[in-house]
Protein backbone atom coordinates (compact mmCIF):
# COMPACT_ATOMS: atom_id res chain seq x y z
CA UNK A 1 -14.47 84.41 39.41
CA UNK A 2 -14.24 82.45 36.46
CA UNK A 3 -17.42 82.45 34.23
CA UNK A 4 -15.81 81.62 31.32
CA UNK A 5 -15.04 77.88 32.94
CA UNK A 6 -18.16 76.04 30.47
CA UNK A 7 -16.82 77.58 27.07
CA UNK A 8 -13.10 75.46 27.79
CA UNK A 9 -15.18 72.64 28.87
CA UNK A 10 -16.69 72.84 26.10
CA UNK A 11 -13.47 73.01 23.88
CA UNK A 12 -12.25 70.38 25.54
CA UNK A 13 -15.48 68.43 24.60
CA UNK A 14 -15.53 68.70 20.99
CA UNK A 15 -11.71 68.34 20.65
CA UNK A 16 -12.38 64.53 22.22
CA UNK A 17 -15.55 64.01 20.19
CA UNK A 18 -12.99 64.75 17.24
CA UNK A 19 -10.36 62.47 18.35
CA UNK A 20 -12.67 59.68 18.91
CA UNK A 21 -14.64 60.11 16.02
CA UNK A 22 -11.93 60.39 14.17
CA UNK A 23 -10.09 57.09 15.52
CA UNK A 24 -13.06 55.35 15.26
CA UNK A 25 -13.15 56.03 11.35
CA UNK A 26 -9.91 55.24 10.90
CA UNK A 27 -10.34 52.02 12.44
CA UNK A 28 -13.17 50.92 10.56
CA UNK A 29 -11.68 51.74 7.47
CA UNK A 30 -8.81 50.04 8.20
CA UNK A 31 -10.86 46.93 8.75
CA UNK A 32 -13.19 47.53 5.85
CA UNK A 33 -9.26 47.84 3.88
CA UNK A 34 -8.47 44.52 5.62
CA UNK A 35 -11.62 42.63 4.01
CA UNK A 36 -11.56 43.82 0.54
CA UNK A 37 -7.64 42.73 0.47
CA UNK A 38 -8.75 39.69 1.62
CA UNK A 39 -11.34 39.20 -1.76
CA UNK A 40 -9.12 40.75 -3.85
CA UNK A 41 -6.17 38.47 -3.15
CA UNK A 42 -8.97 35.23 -3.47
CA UNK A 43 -9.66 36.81 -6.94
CA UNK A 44 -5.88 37.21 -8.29
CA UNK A 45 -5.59 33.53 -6.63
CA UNK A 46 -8.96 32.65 -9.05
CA UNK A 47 -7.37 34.46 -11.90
CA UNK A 48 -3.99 32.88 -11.43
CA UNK A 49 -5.96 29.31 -11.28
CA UNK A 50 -7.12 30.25 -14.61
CA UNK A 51 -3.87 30.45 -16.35
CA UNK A 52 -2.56 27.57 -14.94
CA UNK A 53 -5.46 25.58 -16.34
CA UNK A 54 -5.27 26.99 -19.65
CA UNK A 55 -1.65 26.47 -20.07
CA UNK A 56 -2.31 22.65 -19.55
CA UNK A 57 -1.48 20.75 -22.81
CA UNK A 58 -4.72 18.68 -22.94
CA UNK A 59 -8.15 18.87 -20.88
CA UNK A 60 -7.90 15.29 -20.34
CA UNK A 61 -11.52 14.69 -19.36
CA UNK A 62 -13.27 15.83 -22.58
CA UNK A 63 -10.49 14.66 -24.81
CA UNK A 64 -11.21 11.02 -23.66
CA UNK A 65 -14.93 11.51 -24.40
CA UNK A 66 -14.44 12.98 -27.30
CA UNK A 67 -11.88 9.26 -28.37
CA UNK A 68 -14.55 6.72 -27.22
CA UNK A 69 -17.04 8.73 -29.56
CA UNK A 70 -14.48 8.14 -32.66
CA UNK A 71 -13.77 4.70 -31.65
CA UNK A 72 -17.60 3.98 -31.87
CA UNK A 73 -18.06 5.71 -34.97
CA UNK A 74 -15.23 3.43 -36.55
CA UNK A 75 -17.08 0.37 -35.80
CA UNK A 76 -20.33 0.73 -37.30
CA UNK A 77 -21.67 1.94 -40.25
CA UNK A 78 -24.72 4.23 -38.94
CA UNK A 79 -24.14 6.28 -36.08
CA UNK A 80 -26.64 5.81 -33.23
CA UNK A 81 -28.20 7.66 -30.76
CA UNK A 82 -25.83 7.66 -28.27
CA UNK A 83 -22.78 7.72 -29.66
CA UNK A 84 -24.40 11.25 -30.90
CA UNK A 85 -25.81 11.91 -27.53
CA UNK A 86 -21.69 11.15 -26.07
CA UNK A 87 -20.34 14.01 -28.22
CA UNK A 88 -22.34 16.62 -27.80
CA UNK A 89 -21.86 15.54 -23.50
CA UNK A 90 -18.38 16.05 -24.46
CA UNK A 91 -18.65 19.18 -26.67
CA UNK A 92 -20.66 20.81 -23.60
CA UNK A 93 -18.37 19.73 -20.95
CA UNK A 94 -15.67 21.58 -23.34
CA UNK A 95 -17.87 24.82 -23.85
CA UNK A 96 -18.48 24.86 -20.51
CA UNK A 97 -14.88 24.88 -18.89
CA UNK A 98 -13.86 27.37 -21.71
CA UNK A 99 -16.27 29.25 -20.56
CA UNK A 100 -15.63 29.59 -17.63
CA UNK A 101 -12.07 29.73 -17.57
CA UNK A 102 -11.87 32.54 -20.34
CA UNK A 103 -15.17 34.51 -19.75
CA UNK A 104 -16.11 34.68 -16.00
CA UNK A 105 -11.91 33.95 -14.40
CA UNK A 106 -9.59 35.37 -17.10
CA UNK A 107 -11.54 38.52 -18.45
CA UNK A 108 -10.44 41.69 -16.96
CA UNK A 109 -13.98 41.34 -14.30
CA UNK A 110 -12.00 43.08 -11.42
CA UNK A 111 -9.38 46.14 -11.72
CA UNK A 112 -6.45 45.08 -9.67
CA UNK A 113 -3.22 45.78 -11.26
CA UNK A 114 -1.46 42.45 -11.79
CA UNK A 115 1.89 41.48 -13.10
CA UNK A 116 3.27 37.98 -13.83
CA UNK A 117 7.13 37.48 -13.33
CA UNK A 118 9.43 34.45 -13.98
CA UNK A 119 12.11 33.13 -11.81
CA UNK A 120 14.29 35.90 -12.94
CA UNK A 121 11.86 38.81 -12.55
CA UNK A 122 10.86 39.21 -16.46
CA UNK A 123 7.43 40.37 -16.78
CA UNK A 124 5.67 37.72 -19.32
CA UNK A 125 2.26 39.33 -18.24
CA UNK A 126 0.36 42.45 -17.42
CA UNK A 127 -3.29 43.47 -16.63
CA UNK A 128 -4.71 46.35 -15.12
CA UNK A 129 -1.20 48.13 -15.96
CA UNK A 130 -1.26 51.65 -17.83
CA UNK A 131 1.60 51.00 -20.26
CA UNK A 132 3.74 54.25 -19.53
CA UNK A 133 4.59 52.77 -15.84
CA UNK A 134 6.74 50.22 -17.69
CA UNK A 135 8.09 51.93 -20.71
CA UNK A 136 11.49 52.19 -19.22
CA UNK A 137 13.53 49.57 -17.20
CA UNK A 138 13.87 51.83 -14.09
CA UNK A 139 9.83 51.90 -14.42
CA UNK A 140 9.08 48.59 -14.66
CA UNK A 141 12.17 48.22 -11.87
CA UNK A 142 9.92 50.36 -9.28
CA UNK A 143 6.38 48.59 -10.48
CA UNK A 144 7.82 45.50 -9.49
CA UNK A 145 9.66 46.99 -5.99
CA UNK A 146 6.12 48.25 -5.48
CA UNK A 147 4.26 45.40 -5.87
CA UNK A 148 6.32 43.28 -3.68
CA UNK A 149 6.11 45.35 -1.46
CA UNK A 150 2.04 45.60 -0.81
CA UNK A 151 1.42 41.58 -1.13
CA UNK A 152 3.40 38.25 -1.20
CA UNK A 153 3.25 36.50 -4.79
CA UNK A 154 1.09 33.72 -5.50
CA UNK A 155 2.80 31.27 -7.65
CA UNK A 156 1.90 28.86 -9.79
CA UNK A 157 3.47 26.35 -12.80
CA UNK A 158 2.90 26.14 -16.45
CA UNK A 159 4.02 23.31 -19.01
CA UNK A 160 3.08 19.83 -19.11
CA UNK A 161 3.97 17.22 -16.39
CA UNK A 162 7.62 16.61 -17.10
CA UNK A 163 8.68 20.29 -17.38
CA UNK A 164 7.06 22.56 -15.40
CA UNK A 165 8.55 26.44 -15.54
CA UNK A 166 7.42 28.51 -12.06
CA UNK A 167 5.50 32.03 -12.31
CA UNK A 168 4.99 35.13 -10.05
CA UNK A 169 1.80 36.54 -9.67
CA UNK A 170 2.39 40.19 -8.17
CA UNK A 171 -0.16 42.47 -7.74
CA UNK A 172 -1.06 45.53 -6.02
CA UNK A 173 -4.07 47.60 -4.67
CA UNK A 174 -7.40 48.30 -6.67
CA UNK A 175 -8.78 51.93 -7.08
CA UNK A 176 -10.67 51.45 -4.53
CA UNK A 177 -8.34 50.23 -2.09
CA UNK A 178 -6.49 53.49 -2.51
CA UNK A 179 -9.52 55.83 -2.41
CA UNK A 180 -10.45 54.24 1.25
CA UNK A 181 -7.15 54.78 2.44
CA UNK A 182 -7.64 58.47 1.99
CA UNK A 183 -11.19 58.62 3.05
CA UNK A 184 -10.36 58.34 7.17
CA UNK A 185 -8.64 62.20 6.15
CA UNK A 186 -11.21 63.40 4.13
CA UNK A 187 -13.72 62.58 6.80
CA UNK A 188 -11.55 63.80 9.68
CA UNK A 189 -10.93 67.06 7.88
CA UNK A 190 -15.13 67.74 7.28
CA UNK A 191 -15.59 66.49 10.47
CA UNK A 192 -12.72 69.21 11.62
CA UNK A 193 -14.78 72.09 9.76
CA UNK A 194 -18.05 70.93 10.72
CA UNK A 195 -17.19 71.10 14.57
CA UNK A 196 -15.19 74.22 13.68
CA UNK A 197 -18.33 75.87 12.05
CA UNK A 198 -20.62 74.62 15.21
CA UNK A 199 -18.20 75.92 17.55
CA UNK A 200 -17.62 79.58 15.87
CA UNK A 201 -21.63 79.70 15.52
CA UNK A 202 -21.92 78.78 19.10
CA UNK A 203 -19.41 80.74 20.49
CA UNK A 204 -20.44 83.57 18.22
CA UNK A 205 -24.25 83.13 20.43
CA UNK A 206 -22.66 83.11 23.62
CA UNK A 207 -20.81 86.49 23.06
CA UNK A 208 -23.54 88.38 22.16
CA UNK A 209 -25.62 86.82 24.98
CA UNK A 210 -22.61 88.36 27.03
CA UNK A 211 -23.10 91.14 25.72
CA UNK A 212 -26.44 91.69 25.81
CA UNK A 213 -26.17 90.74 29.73
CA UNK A 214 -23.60 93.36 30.43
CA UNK A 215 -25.06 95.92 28.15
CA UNK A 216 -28.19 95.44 29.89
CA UNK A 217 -26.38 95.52 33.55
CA UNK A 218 -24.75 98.90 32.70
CA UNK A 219 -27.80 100.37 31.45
CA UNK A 220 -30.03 98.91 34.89
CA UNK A 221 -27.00 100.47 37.02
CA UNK A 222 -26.80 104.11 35.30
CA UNK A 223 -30.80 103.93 35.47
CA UNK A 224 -30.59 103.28 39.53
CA UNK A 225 -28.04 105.76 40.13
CA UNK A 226 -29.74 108.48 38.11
CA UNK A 227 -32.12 109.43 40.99
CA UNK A 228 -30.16 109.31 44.01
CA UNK A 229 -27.67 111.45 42.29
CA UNK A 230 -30.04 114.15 41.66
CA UNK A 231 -31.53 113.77 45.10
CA UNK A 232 -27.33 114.81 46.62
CA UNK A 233 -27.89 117.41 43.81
CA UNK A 234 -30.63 118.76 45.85
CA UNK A 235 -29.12 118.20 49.31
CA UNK A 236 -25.74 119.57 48.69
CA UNK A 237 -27.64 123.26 47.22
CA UNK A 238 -29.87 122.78 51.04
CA UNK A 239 -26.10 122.58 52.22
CA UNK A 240 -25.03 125.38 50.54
CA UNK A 241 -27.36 127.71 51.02
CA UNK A 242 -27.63 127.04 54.58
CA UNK A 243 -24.08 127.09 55.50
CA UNK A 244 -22.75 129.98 52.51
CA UNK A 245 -21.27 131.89 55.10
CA UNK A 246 -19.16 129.15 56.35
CA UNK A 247 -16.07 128.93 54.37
CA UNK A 248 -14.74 125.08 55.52
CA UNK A 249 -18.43 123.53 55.06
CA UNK A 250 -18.68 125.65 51.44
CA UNK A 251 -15.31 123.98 50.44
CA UNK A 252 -16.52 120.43 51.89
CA UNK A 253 -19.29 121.00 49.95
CA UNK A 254 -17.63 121.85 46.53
CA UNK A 255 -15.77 118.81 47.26
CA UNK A 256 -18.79 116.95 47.72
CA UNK A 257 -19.82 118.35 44.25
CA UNK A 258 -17.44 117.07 42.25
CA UNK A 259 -17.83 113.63 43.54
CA UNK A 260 -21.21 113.89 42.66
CA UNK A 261 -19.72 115.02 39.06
CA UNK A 262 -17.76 112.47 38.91
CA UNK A 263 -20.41 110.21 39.86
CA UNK A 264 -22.56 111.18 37.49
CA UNK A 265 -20.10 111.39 34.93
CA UNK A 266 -20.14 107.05 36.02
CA UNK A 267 -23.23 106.93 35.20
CA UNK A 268 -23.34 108.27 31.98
CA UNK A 269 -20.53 106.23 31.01
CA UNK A 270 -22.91 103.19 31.99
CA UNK A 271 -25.47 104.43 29.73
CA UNK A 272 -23.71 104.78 26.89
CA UNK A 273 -22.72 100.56 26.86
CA UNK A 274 -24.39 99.11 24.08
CA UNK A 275 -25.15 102.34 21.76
CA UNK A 276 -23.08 103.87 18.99
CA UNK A 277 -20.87 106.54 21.13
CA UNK A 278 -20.53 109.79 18.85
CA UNK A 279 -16.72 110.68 18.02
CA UNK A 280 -14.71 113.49 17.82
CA UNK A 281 -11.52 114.32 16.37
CA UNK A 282 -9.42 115.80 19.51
CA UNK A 283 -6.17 115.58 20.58
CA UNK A 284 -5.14 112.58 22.54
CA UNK A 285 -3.05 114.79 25.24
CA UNK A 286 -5.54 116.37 27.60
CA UNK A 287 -7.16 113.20 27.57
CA UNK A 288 -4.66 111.55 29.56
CA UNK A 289 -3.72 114.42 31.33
CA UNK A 290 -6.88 114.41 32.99
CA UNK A 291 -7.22 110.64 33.73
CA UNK A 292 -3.79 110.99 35.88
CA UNK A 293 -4.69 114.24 37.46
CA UNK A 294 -7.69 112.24 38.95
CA UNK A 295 -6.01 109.09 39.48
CA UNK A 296 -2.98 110.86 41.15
CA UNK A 297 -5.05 111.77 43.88
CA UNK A 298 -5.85 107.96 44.67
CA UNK A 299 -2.22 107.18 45.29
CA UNK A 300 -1.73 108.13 48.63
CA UNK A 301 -4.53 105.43 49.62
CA UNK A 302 -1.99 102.50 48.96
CA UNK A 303 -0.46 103.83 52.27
CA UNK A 304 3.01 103.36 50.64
CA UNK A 305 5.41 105.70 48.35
CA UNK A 306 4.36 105.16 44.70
CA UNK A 307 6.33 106.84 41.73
CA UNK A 308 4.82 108.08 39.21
CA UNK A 309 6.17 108.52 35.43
CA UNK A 310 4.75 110.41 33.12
CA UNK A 311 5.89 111.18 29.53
CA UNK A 312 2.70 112.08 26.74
CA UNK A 313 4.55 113.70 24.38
CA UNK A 314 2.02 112.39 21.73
CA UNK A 315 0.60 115.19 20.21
CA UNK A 316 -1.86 113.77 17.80
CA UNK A 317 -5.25 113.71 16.83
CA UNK A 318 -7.70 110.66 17.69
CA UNK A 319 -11.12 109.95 16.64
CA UNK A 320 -12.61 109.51 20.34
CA UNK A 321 -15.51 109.88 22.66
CA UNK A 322 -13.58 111.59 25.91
CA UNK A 323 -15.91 110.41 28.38
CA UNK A 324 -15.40 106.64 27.49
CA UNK A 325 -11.54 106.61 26.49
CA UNK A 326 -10.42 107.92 29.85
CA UNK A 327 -12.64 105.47 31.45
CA UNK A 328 -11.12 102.94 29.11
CA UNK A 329 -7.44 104.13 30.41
CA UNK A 330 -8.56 104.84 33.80
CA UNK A 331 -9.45 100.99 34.20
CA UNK A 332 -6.11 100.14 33.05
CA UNK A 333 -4.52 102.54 35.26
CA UNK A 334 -6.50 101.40 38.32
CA UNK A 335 -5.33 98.06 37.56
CA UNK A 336 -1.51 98.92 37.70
CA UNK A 337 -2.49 100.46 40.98
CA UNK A 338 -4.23 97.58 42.56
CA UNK A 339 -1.19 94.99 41.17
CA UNK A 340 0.85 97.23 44.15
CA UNK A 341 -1.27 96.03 46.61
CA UNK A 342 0.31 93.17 47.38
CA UNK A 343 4.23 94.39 47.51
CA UNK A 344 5.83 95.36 49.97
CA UNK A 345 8.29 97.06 48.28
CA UNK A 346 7.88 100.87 46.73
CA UNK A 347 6.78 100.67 43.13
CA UNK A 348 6.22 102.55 40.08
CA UNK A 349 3.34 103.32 37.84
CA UNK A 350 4.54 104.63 34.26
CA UNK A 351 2.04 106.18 31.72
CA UNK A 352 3.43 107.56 28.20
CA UNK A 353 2.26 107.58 24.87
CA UNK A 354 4.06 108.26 21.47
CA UNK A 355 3.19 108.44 17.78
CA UNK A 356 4.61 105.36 15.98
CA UNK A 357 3.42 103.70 12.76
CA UNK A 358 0.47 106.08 11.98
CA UNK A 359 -0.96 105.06 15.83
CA UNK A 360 -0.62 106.84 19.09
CA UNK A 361 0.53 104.06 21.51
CA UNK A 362 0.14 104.23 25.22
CA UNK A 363 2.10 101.92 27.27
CA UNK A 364 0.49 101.79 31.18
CA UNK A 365 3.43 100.17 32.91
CA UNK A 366 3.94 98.82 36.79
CA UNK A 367 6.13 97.52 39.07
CA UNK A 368 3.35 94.84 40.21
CA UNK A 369 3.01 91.27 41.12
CA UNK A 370 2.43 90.93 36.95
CA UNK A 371 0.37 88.44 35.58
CA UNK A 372 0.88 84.64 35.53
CA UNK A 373 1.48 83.69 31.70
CA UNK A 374 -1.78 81.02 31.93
CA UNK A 375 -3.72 83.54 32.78
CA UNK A 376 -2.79 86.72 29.94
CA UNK A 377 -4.70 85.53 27.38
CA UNK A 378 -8.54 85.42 29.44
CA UNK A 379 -7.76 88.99 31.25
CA UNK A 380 -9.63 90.45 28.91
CA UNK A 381 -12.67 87.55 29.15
CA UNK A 382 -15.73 88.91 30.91
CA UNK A 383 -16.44 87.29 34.09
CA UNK A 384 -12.36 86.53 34.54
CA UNK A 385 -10.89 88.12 37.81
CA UNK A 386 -7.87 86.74 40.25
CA UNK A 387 -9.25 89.13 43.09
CA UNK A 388 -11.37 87.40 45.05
CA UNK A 389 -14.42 89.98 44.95
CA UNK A 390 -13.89 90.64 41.35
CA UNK A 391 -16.64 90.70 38.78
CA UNK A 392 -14.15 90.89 35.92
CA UNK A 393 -15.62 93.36 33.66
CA UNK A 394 -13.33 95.93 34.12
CA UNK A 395 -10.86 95.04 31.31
CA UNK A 396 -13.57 93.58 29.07
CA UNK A 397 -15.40 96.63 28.74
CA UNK A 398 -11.76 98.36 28.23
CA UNK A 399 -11.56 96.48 25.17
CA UNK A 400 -15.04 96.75 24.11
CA UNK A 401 -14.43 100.85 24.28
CA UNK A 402 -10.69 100.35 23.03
CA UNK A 403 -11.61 97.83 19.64
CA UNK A 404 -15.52 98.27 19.29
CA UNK A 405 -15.95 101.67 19.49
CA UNK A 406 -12.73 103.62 18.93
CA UNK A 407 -11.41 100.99 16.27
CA UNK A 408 -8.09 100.75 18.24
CA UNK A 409 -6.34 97.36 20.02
CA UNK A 410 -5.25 97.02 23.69
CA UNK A 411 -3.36 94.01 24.74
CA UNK A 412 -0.60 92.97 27.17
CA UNK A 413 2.75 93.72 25.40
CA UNK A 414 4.74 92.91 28.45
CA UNK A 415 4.24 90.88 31.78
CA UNK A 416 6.46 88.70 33.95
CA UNK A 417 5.62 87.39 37.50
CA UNK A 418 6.49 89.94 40.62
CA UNK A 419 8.23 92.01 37.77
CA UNK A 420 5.24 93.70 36.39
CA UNK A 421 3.13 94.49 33.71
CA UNK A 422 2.93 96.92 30.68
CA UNK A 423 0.02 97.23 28.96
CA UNK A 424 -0.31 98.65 25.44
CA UNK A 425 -3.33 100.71 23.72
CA UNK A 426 -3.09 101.49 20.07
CA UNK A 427 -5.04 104.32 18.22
CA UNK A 428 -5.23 105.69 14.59
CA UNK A 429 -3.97 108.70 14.24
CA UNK A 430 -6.32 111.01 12.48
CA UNK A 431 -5.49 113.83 9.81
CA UNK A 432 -6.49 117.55 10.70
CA UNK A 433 -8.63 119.14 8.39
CA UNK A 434 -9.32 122.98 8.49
CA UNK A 435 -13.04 122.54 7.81
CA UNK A 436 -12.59 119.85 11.06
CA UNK A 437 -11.49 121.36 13.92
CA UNK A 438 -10.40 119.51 17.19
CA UNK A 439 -12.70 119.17 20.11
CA UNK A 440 -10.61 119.74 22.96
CA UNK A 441 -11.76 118.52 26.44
CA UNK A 442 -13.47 121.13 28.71
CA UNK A 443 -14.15 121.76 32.07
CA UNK A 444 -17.69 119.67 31.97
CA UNK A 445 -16.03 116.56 31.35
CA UNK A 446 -16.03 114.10 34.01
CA UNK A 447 -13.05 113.86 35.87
């Protein structure tokens, strides 16, 4: 069973919406790039126009109005009319190309950075140029490189008709221009933390929808067992009392009671999912002692010779709740058990803890068919199971007990394919304080 399937789907989802919205800005911009190149070379073109006209000697077409007005002056004595009329036509036509020329082309009306080279690379002009980036030689060196290397030159001549000396117009990208270039990361990167943010908020509503669902599911299950159990209660004292002489039906029926213990003890474990368990300081030993004494007895089921290793030489205090740590280690245990199922060979099961870094760490180790390295990382995912009638939740509420409650980690530390598998739980080791004693486990505890 894999329940978890729609939360990579929908990984997968947003990490394409990402890539194409992000290719799709990048291409846009790129194109929106390509067109305001386009206008800005037209304008260095306009501007470089400009120069060239005003480096001509003479504007020949208002200079020759402006001789056919003195000419007529020179032959009469009064000026008329039109001869008046003639220069101020020429006087506008002169205002007007200045004008234009000087005002709307030459005047600094655009901010592209412009240089204007000779034949041998000497710059005779600059615009749009912050003087420090060509106070040295090896600047203006690099400006140039630069520039020739964004946009081909535009050239153009100045001087009169007979000698004509050719010029370089270089130029290179506006402040805006550079700003766009950058924008396609900007807007990837928000885009990035936007999804990021939706995702984390969603996923953050899913898991507690989980866990409301399998908080819920515990506490409908402990609810339904409670009265059958106390209806065997009942039988098993009609039992008793009606066959206390017999000595094999009294021990099948103490037997028989501590199932029903034990069963109970399930039950309460049930009911305490989803409620602030109440710990203890107690020592970590009898815990586990416990958990294998019961699980021990399970072995011989496997109808095969199974070793079992013990070393808990911890002797350290833990802030737990017994009933729900040794369920917590019994799943994991169980689990090394049922990875045996499928050798043929004799195997091993290996429980031991130690005190290392201010934790007690206990390492449940097998000899099982392991765990396939695609798969480690959702074990602990509720819903995830590779047996084909699992429901998957017993190593998610192992980690709910291990890291909600007790403040402790469990994780795979080791696992290869028909090798095995050693899993790790880490707890804090707590100080003893004479006015806090240790609880240690008693007899009433489930088991």
């Amino acid at each position: 069973m894999k329940l978890f399937v729609p939360s990579n789907r929908i990984k997968l989802i947003l990490v394409l919406l990402l890539i194409f919205l992000g290719v799709g800005s990048v291409v846009y911009n790129q194109y929106l790039v390509t067109k305001i190149l386009e206008q800005e070379r037209a304008s260095v073109e306009l501007w470089t126009k400009g120069i060239e006209f005003n480096s001509q000697p003479v504007n020949e077409q208002p200079s020759t109005m402006l001789l056919n007005a003195v000419r007529q002056l020179r032959q009469i004595e009064e000026v008329p009319d039109s001869v008046i009329a003639l220069i101020e036509e020429a006087e506008t036509a002169r205002s007007s190309i200045d004008f234009v020329t000087n005002e709307i082309i030459l005047r600094d009306r655009f901010s592209i950075p412009t240089i204007v080279l000779d034949s041998n690379d000497a710059i005779n002009a600059i615009r749009n140029i912050d003087s420090v980036r060509i106070e040295t030689p090896e600047k203006r060196s690099e400006l140039i490189r630069e520039f020739k290397s964004l946009n081909s030159p535009i050239e153009f001549y100045i001087g009169d008709e007979n000698y004509q000396i050719p010029q370089f117009v270089y130029y290179g990208e506006s402040p805006t221009v550079q700003m766009l270039r950058y924008f396609p990361y900007i807007q990837i990167l928000l885009l990035g933390l936007l999804l990021g943010i939706g995702y984390t908020t969603y996923r953050s509503i899913t898991r507690s929808e989980q866990s409301n669902l399998w908080v819920g599911m515990a506490k409908e299950a402990a609810h339904q067992l409670g009265t059958p159990i106390s209806s065997l209660y009942g039988w098993l004292q009609l039992l008793k009392d009606e066959y206390r002489y017999d000595e094999t039906a009294t021990n099948i029926a103490n037997e028989i009671e501590k199932d029903i213990q034990r069963l109970r003890g399930v039950a309460e474990r049930f009911g305490k999912i989803g409620s602030e368990p109440e710990l203890k300081k107690m020592d970590i030993g009898p815990i586990l002692e416990q958990v294998m004494v019961y699980m021990e007895r399970r072995l011989p089921r496997l109808g095969k010779a199974i070793e079992v290793r013990k070393d808990l030489s911890a002797n350290a205090l833990v802030k737990a709740n017994p009933e729900l740590l040794q369920w917590a280690i019994e799943n994991l245990v169980k689990n090394a058990m049922d990875s045996l199922r499928g050798k043929e060979a004799e195997g091993y099961i290996s429980v031991s803890s130690k005190v290392q870094e201010g934790e007690v760490v206990i390492d449940i180790e097998d000899s099982g068919s392991g765990i396939d390295i695609k798969n480690v990382k959702n074990i602990f995912k509720p819903g995830f199971s590779t047996k084909k009638r699992g429901w998957g939740l017993g190593l998610s509420l192992t980690k709910r007990i291990i890291e909600d409650y007790h403040n402790g980690s469990v994780f795979v530390l080791r696992s290869e394919l028909d090798e095995g598998t050693t899993m790790r739980v880490a707890l804090k080791v707590q100080k003893e304080n004479k006015e806090d004693d240790a609880y240690p486990l008693t007899d009433q505890s489930p088991v």
